[in-house]
Protein backbone atom coordinates (compact mmCIF):
# COMPACT_ATOMS: atom_id res chain seq x y z
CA UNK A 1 84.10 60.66 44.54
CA UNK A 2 84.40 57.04 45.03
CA UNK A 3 81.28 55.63 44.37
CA UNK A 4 81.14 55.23 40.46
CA UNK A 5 85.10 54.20 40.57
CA UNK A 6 84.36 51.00 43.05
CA UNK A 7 82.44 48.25 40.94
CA UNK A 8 85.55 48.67 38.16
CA UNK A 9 88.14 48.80 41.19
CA UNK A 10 86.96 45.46 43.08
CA UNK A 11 86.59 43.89 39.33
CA UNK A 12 90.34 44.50 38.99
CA UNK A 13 90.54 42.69 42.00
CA UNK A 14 88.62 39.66 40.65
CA UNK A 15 85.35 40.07 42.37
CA UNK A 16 82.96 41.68 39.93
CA UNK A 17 80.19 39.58 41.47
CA UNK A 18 80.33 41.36 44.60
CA UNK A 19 79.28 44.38 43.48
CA UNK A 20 76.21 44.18 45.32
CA UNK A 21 77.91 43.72 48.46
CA UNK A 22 80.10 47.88 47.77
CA UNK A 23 76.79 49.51 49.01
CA UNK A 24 74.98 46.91 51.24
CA UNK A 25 78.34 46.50 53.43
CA UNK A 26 79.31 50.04 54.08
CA UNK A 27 75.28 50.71 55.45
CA UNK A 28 75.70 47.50 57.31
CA UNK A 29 78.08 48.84 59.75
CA UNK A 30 76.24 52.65 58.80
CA UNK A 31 72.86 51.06 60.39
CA UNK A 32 74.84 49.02 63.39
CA UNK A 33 76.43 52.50 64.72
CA UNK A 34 73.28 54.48 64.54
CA UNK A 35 72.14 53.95 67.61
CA UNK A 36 75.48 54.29 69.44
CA UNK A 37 76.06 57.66 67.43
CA UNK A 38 72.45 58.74 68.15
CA UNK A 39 73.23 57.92 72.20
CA UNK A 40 75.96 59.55 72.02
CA UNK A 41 75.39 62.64 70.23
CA UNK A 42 72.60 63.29 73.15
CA UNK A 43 75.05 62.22 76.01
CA UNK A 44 78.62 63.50 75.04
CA UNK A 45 77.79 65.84 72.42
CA UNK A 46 76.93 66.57 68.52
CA UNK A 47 80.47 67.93 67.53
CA UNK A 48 82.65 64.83 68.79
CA UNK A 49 80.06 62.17 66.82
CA UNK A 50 80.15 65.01 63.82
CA UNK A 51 84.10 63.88 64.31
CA UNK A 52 84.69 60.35 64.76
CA UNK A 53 82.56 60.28 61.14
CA UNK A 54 85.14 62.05 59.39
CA UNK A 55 88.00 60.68 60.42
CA UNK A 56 87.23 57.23 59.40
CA UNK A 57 86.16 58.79 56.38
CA UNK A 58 90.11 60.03 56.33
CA UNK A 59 91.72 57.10 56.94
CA UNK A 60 89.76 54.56 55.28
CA UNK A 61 90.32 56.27 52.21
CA UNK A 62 94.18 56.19 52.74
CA UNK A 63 93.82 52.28 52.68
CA UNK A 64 91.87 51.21 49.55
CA UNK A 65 95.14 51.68 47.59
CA UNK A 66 96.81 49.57 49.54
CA UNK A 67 94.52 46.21 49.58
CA UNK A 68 94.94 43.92 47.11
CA UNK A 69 92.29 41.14 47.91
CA UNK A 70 88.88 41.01 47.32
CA UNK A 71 88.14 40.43 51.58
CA UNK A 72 90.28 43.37 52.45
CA UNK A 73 88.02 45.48 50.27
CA UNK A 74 85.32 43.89 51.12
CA UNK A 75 86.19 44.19 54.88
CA UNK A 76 87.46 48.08 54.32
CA UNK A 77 84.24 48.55 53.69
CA UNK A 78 82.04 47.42 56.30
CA UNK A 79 84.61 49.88 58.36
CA UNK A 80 83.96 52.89 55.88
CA UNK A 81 80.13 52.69 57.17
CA UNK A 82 81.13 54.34 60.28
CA UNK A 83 81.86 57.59 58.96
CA UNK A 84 77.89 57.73 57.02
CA UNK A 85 76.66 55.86 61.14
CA UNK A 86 78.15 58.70 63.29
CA UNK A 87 78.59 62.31 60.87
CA UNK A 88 75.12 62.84 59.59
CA UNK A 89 73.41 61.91 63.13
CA UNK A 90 75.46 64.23 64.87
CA UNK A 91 75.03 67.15 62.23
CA UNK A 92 70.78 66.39 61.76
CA UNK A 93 71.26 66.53 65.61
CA UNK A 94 73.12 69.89 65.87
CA UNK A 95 71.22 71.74 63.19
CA UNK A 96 68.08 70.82 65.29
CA UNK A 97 69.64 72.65 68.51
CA UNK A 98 70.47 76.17 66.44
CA UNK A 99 66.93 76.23 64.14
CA UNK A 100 64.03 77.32 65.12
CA UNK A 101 60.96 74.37 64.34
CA UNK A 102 58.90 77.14 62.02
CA UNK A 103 62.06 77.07 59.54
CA UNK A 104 63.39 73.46 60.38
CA UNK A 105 62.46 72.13 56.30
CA UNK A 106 64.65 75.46 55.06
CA UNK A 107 67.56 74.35 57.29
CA UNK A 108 67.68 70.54 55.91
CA UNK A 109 67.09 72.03 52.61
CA UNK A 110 70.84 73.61 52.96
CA UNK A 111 72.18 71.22 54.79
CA UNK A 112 71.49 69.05 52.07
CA UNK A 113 72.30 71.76 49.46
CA UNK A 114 75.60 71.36 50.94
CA UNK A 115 76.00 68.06 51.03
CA UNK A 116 74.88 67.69 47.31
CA UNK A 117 77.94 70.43 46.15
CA UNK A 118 80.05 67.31 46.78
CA UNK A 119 78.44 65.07 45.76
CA UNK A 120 77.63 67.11 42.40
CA UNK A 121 81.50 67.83 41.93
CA UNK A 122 82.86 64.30 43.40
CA UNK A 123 81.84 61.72 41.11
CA UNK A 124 82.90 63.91 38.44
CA UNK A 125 86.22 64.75 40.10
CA UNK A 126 87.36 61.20 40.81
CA UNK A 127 86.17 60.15 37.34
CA UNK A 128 88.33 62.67 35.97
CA UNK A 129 91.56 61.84 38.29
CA UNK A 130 90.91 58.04 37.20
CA UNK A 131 91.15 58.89 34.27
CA UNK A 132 94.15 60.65 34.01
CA UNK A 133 96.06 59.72 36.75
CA UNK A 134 94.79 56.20 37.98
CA UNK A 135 92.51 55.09 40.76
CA UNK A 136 94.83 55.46 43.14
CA UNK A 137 94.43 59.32 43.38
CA UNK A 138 91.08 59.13 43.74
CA UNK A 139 91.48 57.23 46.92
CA UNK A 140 93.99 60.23 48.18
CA UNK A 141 92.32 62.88 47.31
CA UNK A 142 89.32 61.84 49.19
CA UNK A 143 91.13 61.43 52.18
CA UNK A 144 92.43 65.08 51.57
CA UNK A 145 88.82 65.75 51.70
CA UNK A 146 88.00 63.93 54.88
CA UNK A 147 91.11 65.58 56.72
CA UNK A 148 89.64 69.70 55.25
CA UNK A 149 86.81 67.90 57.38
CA UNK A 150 88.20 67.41 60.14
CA UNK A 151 89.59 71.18 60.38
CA UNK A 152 87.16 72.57 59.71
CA UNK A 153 85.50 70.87 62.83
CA UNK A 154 87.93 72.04 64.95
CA UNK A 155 86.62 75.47 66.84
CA UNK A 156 82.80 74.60 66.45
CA UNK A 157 80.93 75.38 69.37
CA UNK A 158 79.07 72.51 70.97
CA UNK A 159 75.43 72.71 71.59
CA UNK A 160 74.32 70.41 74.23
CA UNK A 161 74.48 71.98 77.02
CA UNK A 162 74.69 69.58 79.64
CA UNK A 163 76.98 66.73 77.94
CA UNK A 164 78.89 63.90 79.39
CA UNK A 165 82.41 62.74 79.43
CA UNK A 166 83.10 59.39 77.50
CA UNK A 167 82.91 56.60 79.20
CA UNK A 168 82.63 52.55 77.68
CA UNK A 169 79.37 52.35 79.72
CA UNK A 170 77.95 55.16 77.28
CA UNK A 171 78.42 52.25 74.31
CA UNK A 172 76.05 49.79 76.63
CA UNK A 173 72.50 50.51 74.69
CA UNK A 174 69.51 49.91 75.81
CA UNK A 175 65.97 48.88 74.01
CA UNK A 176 65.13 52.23 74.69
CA UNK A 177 67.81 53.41 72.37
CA UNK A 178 67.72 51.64 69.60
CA UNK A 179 64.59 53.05 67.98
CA UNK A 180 62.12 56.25 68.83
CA UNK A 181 58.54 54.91 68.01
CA UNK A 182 57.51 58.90 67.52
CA UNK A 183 59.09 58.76 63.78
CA UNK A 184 57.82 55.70 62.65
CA UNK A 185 55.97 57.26 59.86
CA UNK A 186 58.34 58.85 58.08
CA UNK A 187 61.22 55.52 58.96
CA UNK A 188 58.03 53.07 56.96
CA UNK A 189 58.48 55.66 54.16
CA UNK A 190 62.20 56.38 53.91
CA UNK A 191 62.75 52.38 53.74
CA UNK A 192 60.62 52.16 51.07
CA UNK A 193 61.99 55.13 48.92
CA UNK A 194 65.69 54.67 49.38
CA UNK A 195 65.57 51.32 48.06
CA UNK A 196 65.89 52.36 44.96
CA UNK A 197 68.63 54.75 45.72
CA UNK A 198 70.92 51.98 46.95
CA UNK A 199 69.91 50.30 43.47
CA UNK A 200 71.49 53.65 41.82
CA UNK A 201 74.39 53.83 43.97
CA UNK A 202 75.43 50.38 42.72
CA UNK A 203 74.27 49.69 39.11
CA UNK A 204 74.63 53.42 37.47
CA UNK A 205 78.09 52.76 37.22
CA UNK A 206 77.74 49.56 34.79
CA UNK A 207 73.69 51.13 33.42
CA UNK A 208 75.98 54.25 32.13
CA UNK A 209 79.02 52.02 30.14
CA UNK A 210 75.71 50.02 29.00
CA UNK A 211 74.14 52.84 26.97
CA UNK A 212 77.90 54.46 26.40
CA UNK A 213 78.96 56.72 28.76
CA UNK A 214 82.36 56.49 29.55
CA UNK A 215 83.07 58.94 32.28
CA UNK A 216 80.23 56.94 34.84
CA UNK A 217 80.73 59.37 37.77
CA UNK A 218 79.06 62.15 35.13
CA UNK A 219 75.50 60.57 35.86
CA UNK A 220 75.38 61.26 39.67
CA UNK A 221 76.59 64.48 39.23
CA UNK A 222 73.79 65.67 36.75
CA UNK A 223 71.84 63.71 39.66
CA UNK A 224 73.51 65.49 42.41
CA UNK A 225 72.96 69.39 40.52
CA UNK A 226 69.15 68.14 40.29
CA UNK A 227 69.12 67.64 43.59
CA UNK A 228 70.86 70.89 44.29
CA UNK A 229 69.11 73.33 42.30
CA UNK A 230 65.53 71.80 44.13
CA UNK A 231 66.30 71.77 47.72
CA UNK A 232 66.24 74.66 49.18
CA UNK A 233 62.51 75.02 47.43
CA UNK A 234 61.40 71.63 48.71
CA UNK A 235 62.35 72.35 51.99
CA UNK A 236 60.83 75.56 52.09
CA UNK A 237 57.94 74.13 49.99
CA UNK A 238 57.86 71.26 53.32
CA UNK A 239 57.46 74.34 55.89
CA UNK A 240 54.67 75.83 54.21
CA UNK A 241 52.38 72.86 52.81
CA UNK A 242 53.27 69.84 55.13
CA UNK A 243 55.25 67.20 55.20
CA UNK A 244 53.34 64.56 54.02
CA UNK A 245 51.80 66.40 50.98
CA UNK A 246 55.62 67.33 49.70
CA UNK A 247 56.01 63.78 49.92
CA UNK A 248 53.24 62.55 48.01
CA UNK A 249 54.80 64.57 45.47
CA UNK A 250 58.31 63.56 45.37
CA UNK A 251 57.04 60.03 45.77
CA UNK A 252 55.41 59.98 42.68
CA UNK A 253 58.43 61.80 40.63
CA UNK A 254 60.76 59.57 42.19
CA UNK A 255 58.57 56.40 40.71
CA UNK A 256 58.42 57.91 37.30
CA UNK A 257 62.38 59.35 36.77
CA UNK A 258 63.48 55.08 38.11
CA UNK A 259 60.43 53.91 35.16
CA UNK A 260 62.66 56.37 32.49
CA UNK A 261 65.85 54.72 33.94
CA UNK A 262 64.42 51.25 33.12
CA UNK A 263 63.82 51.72 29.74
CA UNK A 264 67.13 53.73 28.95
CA UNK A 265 68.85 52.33 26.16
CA UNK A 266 70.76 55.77 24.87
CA UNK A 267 72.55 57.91 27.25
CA UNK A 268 70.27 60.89 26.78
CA UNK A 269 67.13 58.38 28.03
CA UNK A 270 69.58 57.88 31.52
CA UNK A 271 70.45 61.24 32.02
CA UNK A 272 66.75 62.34 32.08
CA UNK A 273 66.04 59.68 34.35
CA UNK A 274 69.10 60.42 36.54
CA UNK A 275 67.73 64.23 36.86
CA UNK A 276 64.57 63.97 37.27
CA UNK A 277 65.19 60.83 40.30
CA UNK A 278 67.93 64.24 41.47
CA UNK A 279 64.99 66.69 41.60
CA UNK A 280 62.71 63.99 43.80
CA UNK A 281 65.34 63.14 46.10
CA UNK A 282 66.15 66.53 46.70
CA UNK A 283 63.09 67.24 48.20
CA UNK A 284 62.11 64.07 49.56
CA UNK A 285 65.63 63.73 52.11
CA UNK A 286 65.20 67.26 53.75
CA UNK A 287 61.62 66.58 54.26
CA UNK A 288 62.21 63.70 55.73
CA UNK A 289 64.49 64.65 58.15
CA UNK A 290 62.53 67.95 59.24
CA UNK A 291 59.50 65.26 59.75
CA UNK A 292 61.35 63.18 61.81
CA UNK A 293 63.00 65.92 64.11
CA UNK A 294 59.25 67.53 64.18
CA UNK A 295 58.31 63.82 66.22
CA UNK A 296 61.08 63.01 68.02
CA UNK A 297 61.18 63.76 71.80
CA UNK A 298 63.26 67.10 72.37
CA UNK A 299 65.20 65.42 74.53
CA UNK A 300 66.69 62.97 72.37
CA UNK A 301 67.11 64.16 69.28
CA UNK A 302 69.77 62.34 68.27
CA UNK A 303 67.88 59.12 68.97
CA UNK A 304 65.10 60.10 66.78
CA UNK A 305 67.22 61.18 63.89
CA UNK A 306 69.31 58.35 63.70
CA UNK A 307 66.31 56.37 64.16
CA UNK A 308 65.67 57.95 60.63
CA UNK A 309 68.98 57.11 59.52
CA UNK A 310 68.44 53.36 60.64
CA UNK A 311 66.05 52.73 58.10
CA UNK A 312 67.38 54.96 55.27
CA UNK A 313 70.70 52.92 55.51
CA UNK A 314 68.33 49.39 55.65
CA UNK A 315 66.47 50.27 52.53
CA UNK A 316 69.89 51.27 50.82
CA UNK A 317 71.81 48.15 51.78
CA UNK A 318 68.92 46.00 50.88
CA UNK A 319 67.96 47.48 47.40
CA UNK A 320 71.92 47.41 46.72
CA UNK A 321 72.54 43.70 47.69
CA UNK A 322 69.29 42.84 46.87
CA UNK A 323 69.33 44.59 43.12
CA UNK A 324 72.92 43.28 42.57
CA UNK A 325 71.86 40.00 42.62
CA UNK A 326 69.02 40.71 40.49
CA UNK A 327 71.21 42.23 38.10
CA UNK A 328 74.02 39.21 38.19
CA UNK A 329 76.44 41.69 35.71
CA UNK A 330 73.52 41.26 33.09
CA UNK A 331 72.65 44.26 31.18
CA UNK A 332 69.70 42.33 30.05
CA UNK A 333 68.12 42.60 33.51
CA UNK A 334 68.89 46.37 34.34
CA UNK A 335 65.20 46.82 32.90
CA UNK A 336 63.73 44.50 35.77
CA UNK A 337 66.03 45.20 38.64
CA UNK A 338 64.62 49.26 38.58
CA UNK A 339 61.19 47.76 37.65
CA UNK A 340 61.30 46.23 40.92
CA UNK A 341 62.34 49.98 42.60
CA UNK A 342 59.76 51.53 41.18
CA UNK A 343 57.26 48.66 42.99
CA UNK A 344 59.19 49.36 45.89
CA UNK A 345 58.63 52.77 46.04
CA UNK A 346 55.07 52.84 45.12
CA UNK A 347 54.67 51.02 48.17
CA UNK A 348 56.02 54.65 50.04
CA UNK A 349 53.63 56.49 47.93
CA UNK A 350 50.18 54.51 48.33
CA UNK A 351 51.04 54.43 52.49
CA UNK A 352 51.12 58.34 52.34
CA UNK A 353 47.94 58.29 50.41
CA UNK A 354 46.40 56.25 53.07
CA UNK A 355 47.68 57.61 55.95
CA UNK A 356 46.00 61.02 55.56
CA UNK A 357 43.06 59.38 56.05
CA UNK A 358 44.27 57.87 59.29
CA UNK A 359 43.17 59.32 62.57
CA UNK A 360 45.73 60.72 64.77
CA UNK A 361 47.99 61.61 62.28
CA UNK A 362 50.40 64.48 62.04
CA UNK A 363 52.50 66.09 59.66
């Protein structure tokens, strides 16, 4: 709901050349907490991390309409990244517990299908309430969103079964914590294919008022239904064949819909892109996650998936700082800032290729 709204929101605040910095901040603090929420989620329990998430989620949104400098947003942000560094750990975690491992792509698959119903209707919601009734009810009716959230959490049955109380030694972590070598594999190629999904995330906004689309939060949501109608297939589709062969796949769309973004120039060229990147996503994230909880150690789940998360919220930050400078609020350089994704990401692509031809490997 917010995303597409920001770059306009911090120009109005006279920082249009931090744009960069909307993404790359919030997954700084998302990639910090990751391995606190991961520790935690296997010490005190999934639910309570599933928690914290959302409520930052509630109140940060009740501040943006109150800041009126470009470091309060800028510093708003970086506390916004909690909510993405504990909530999805804690969930990934959870799900694991209640699914059995033959079905554990078909699970992610509607967990994500979930996930993408908001994000399909969001960015089209809060481009319509901007529209009509100013930015500032975007901002509240998020927070309206993150507070359903909350109560909805409220009754859910914990899973761990032998948790701990909370206690500030549980925030001490250890080497051992901060990263499970078991899901290396599919960390290399997350970092390398969410790069260009950070570059989305911030430049979409400005690509779509380029070619002449007015409403911007339209594009992720014909992103978004991509993803939707495709993920429940690809996670099946991850079950069945492998891992690593779904991912070859989706590596290879996800290359070609960014190459169609980087020659857009009308907005029918940028919507094809935007679905077709929606279709390879949607198979690529649930796959990815399955992979990761199919390596990590039973017994810390939660390390291994927000292990995952560490490097999915790296490549984001980085392709959004790093494609924001690129881009310096140029629409003559949109062409060579996704150019550069789409290297990126073929990077992902020729390491799968390879690594089937690795000894030792699993899928």
């Amino acid at each position: 709901m917010l995303i597409p709204e920001l770059p306009e929101y911090l120009t109005s605040l006279g920082g249009p050349e931090y744009k960069g910095l909307i993404i790359s901040l919030f997954t700084v603090t998302a990639l910090l907490s990751r391995p606190f929420s991961g520790k935690l989620a296997d010490k005190v329990g999934r639910v309570p991390v599933i928690m914290f998430g959302s409520i930052v989620c509630f109140l940060c949104s009740l501040v943006y309409p109150i800041l009126s400098t470009v470091t309060g947003f800028l510093l708003l942000r970086l506390l916004h990244g909690f909510s993405t560094g504990f909530t999805p750990t804690g969930t990934a975690a959870y799900l694991s517990d209640i699914i059995p491992a033959e079905r554990r792509g078909e699970a992610m698959g509607l967990f994500g299908t979930a996930g993408s119903l908001g994000m399909a209707s969001g960015p089209a919601i809060g481009g319509t309430l901007a529209n009509q009734f100013g930015l500032s009810s975007v901002f509240y009716c998020s927070s309206a969103f993150g507070l359903i959230s909350v109560l909805v959490l409220i009754g859910i049955k914990e899973t761990l079964t032998q948790n701990h109380a909370f206690g500030i030694g549980l925030l001490k972590v250890k080497k051992a914590d901060l990263f499970d070598s078991r899901v290396l594999a599919p960390c290399l190629v997350m970092v390398f294919l969410v790069y260009a999904y950070g570059t989305v995330l911030t430049l979409i906004p400005d690509f779509g008022e380029y070619v002449g689309i007015r409403n911007k939060g339209l594009l992720f949501t014909y992103m978004t239904v991509a993803s939707l109608l495709i993920r429940l297939i690809g996670g099946k589709a991850s079950d069945r064949w492998g891992r690593e062969t779904v991912l070859r796949i989706s590596a290879m769309f996800i290359i070609i819909s960014i190459m169609i973004m980087a020659f857009s120039q009308t907005p029918l060229h940028l919507i094809v892109g935007m679905s077709l990147y929606g279709l390879a996503q949607g198979v690529t994230s649930p796959t990815l996650i399955a992979w990761a909880t199919d390596l990590s150690d039973p017994q810390n789940k939660g390390r291994g998936v927000a292990s995952l998360y560490i490097f999915m919220e790296f490549g984001i930050g980085f392709g959004a700082f790093t494609s924001g400078l690129i881009y310096g609020n140029d629409p003559s350089r949109l062409s060579l800032t996704f150019g550069i994704c789409c290297m990126v990401a073929a990077v992902a692509f020729l390491y799968l290729l390879v690594r089937r031809y690795l000894p030792m490997t699993s899928s």
